[in-house]
C-alpha atoms as a PDB file:
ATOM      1  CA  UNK A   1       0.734  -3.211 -11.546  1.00  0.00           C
ATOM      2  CA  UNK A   2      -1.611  -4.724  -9.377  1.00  0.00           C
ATOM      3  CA  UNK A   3      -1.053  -8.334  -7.811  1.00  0.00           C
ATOM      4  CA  UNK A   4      -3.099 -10.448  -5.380  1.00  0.00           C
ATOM      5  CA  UNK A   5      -1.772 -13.555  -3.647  1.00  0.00           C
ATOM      6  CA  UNK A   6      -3.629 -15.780  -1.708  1.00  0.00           C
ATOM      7  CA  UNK A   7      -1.958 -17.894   0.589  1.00  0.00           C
ATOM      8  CA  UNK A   8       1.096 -17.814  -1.127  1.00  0.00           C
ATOM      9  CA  UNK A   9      -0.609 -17.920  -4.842  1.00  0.00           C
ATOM     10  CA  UNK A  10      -1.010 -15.398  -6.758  1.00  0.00           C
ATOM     11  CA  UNK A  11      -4.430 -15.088  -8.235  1.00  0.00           C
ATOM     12  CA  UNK A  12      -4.121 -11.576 -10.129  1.00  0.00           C
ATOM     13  CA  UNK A  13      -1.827  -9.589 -12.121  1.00  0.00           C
ATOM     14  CA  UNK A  14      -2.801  -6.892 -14.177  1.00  0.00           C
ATOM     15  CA  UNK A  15      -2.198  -3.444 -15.343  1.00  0.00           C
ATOM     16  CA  UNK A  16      -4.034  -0.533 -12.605  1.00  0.00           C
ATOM     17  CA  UNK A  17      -5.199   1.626 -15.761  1.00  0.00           C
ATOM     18  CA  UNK A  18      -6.582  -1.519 -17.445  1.00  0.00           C
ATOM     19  CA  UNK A  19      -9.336  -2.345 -14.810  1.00  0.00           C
ATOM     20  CA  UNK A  20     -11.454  -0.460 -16.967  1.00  0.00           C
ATOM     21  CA  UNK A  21     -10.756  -2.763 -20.258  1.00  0.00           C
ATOM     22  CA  UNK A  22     -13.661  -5.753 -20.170  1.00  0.00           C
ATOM     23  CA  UNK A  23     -10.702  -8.505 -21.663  1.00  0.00           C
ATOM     24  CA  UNK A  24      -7.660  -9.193 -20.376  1.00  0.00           C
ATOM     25  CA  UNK A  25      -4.477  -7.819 -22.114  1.00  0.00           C
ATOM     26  CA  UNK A  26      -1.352 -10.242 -22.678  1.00  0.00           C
ATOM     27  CA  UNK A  27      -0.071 -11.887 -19.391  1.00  0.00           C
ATOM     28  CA  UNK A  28      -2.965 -10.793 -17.478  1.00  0.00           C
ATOM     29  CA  UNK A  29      -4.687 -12.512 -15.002  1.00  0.00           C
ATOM     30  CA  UNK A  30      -7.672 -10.571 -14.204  1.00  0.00           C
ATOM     31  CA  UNK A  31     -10.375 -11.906 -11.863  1.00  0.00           C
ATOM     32  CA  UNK A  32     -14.059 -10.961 -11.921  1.00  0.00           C
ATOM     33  CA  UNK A  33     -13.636  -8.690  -9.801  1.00  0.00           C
ATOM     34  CA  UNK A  34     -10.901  -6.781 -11.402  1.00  0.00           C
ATOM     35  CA  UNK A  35     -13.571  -5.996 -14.376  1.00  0.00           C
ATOM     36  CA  UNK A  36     -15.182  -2.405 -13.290  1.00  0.00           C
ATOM     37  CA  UNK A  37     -17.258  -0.010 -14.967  1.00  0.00           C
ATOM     38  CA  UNK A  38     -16.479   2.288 -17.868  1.00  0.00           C
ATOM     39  CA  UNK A  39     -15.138   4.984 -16.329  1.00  0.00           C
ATOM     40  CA  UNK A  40     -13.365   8.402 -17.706  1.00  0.00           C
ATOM     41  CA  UNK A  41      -9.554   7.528 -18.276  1.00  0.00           C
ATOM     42  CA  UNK A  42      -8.755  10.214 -15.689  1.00  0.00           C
ATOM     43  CA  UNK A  43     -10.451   8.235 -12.945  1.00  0.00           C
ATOM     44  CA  UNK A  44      -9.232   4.525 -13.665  1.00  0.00           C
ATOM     45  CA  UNK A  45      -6.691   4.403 -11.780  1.00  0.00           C
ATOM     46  CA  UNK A  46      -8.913   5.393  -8.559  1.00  0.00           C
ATOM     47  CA  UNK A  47     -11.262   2.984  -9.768  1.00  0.00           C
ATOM     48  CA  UNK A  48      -9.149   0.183  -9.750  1.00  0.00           C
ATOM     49  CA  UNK A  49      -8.066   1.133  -5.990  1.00  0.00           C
ATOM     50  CA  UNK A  50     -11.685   1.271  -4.391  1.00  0.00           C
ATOM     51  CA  UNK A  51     -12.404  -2.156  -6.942  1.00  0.00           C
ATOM     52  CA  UNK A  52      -9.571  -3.591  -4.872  1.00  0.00           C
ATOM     53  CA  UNK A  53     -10.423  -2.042  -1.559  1.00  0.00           C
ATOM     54  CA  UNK A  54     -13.707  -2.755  -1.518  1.00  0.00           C
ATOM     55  CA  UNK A  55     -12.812  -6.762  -2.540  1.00  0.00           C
ATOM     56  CA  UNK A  56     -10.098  -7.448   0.182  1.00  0.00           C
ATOM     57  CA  UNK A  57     -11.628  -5.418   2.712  1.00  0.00           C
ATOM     58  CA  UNK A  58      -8.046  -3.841   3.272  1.00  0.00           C
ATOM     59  CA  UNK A  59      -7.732   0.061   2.789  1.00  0.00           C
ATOM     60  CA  UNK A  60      -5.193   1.372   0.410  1.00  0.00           C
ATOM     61  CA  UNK A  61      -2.614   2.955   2.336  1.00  0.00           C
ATOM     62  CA  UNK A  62      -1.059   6.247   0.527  1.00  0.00           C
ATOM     63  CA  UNK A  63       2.379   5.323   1.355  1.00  0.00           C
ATOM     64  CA  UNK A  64       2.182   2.269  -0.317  1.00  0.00           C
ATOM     65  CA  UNK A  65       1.456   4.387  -3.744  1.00  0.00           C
ATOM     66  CA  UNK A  66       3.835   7.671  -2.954  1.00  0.00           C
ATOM     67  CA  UNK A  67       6.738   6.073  -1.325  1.00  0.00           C
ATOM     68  CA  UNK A  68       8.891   3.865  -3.236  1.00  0.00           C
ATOM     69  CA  UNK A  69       9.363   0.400  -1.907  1.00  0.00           C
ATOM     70  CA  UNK A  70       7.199   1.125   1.576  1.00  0.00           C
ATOM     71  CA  UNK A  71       5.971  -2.135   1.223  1.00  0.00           C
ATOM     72  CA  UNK A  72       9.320  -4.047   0.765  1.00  0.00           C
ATOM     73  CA  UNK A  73      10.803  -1.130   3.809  1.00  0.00           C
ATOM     74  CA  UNK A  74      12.342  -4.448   5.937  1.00  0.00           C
ATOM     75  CA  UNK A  75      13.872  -6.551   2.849  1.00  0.00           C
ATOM     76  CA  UNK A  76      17.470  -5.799   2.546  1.00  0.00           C
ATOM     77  CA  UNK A  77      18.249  -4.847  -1.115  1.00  0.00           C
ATOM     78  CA  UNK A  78      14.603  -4.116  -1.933  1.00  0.00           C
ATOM     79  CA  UNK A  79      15.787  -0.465  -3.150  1.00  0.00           C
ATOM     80  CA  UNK A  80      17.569  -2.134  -5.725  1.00  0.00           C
ATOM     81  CA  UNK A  81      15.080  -4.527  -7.713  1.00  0.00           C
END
């Protein structure tokens, strides 16, 4: 899943894979931005990385995506969620 907060709000939630997808699916909050190209369903995923990348300006780290709860490595009890 992909969310975006900003300043304490979040603004998106959606499905990686469904980036690709031009209407939102169930609980999905999908902004403009979040809408990309038709793309092979091999590549989505990637897609929806350099979609967000290129939006916030921040680079994707690979940790973030290959090590489980990197992101949450300083809350006590995040391993458990």
């Amino acid at each position: 899943m992909v969310t975006q907060a900003i300043d304490g709000v979040v603004v998106a939630h959606f499905e990686s894979l469904f980036s690709i997808e031009p209407e939102p699916r169930g609980g999905d909050r999908r902004p403009e931005w979040a809408i990309g190209p038709r793309v092979e369903p091999q590549i989505a995923w990637q897609v929806c990385v350099a979609q967000l990348e290129q939006h916030t300006g921040v680079a994707v780290e690979r940790e973030w995506l290959t090590e489980p709860y990197w992101l949450y490595r300083d809350v006590e009890g995040a391993d458990r969620i």
